[in-house]
Protein backbone atom coordinates (compact mmCIF):
# COMPACT_ATOMS: atom_id res chain seq x y z
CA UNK A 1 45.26 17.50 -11.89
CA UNK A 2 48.49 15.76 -11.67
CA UNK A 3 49.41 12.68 -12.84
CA UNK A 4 50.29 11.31 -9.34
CA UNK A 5 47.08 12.61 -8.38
CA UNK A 6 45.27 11.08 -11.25
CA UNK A 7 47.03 8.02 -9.69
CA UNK A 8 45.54 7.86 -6.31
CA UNK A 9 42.21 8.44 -7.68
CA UNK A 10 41.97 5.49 -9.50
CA UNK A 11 43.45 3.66 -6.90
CA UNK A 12 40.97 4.85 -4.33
CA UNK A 13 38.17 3.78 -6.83
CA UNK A 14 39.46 0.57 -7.35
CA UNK A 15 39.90 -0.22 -3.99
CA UNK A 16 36.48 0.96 -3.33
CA UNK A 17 35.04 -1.07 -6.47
CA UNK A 18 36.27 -4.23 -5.06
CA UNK A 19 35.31 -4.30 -1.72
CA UNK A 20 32.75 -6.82 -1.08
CA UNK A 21 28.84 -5.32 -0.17
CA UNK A 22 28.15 -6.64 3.44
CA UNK A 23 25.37 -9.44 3.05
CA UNK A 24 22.68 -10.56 5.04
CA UNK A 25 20.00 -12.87 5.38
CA UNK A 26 16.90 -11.80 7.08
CA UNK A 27 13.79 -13.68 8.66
CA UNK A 28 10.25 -12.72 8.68
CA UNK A 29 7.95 -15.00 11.18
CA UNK A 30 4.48 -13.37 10.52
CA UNK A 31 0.62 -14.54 11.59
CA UNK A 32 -0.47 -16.80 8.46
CA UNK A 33 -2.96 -14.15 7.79
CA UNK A 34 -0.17 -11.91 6.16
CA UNK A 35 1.27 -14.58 4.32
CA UNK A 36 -0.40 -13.67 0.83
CA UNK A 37 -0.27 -10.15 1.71
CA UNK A 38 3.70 -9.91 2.68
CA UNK A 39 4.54 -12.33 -0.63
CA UNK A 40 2.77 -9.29 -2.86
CA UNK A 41 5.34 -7.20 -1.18
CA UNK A 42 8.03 -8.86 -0.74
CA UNK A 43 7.78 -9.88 -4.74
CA UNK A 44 7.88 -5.97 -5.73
CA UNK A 45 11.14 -5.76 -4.10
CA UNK A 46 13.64 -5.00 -6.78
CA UNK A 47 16.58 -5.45 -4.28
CA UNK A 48 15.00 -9.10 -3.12
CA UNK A 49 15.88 -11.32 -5.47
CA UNK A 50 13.73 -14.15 -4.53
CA UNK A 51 12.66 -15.24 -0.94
CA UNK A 52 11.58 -18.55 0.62
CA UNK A 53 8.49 -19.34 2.77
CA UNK A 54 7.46 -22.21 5.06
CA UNK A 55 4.76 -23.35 7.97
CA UNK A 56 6.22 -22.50 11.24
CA UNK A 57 4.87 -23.31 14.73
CA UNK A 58 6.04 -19.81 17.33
CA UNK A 59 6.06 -21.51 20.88
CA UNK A 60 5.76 -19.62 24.37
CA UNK A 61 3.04 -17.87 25.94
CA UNK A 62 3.47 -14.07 24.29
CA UNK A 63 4.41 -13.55 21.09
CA UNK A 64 5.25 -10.00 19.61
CA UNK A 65 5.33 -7.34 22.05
CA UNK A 66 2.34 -9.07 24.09
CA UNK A 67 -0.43 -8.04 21.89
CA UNK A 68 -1.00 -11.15 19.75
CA UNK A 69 -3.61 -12.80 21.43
CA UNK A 70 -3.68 -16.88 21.53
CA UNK A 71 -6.52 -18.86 21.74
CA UNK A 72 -6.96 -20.76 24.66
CA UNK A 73 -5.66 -23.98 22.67
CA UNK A 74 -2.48 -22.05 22.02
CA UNK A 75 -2.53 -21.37 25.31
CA UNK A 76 -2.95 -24.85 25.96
CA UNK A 77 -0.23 -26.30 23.48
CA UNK A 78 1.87 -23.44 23.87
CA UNK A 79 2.51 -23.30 20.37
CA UNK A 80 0.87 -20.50 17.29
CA UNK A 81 0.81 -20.93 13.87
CA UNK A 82 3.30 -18.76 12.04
CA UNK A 83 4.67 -18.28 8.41
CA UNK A 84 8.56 -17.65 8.00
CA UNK A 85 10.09 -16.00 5.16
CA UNK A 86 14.07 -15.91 4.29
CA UNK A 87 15.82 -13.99 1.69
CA UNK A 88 19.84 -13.09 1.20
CA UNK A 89 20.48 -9.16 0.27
CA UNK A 90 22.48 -6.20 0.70
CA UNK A 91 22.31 -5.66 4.22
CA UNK A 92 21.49 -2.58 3.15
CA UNK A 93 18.65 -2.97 1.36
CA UNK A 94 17.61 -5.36 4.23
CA UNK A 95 17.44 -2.77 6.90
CA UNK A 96 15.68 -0.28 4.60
CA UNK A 97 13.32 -3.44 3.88
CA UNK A 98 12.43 -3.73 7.39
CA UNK A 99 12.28 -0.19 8.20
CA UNK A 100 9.28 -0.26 5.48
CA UNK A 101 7.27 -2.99 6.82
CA UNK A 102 7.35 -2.34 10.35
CA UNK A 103 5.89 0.90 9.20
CA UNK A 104 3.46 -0.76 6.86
CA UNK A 105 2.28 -3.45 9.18
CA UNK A 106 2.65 -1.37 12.37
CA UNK A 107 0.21 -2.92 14.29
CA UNK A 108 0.89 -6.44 13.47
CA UNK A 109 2.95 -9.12 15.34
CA UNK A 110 5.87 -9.44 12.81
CA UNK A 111 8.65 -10.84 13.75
CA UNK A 112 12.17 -9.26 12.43
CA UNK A 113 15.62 -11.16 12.27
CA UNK A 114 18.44 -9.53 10.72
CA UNK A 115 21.90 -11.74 11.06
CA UNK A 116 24.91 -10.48 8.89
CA UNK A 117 26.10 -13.29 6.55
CA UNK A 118 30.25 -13.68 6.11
CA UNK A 119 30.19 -15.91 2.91
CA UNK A 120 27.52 -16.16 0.42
């Protein structure tokens, strides 16, 4: 190889080196009976960092594709009892993440936001 060659190499790998990884946060509203379940997996992620997780109220009459079914005092209210979670990744990583548990929890109602970050 050349050293002019040799040249552009390491330039293209530098260049490539310092380009930032595209970031992401993503949002998981989920029934709160897959709270405990979702933290064990969510913990065992080696790309997740850490996560948060909070009480949410979902409000409307359908949730999911239609197949959650509310009580008739959600009905009433409106309003279902949800868990959210939030963690910052690799987009990456957070697309393969989600790819995972919609398999996993196929038939459940999770909920799946994606939204690319520009700072972190």
């Amino acid at each position: 190889m050349t050293q002019d060659a040799t040249l552009q190499n390491d330039v293209l790998q530098n260049a490539t080196a310092q380009q930032p990884v595209a970031q992401g946060l993503l949002i998981l509203i989920v029934p709160p009976t897959l709270e405990e379940m979702l933290v064990d997996v969510l913990l065992q992620q080696a790309e997740i960092s850490g996560f948060t997780s909070s009480k949410v109220n979902g409000h409307g009459t359908v949730h999911g594709d239609g197949a959650a079914q509310l009580s008739i005092v959600e009905q009433v209210t409106g309003r279902q009892q949800r868990v959210q979670f939030m963690m910052h990744a690799n987009v990456v990583d957070l697309k393969t993440l989600v790819t995972t548990l919609k398999a996993r929890f196929r038939s459940t109602d999770i909920h799946c936001i994606l939204l690319p970050m520009l700072e972190s």
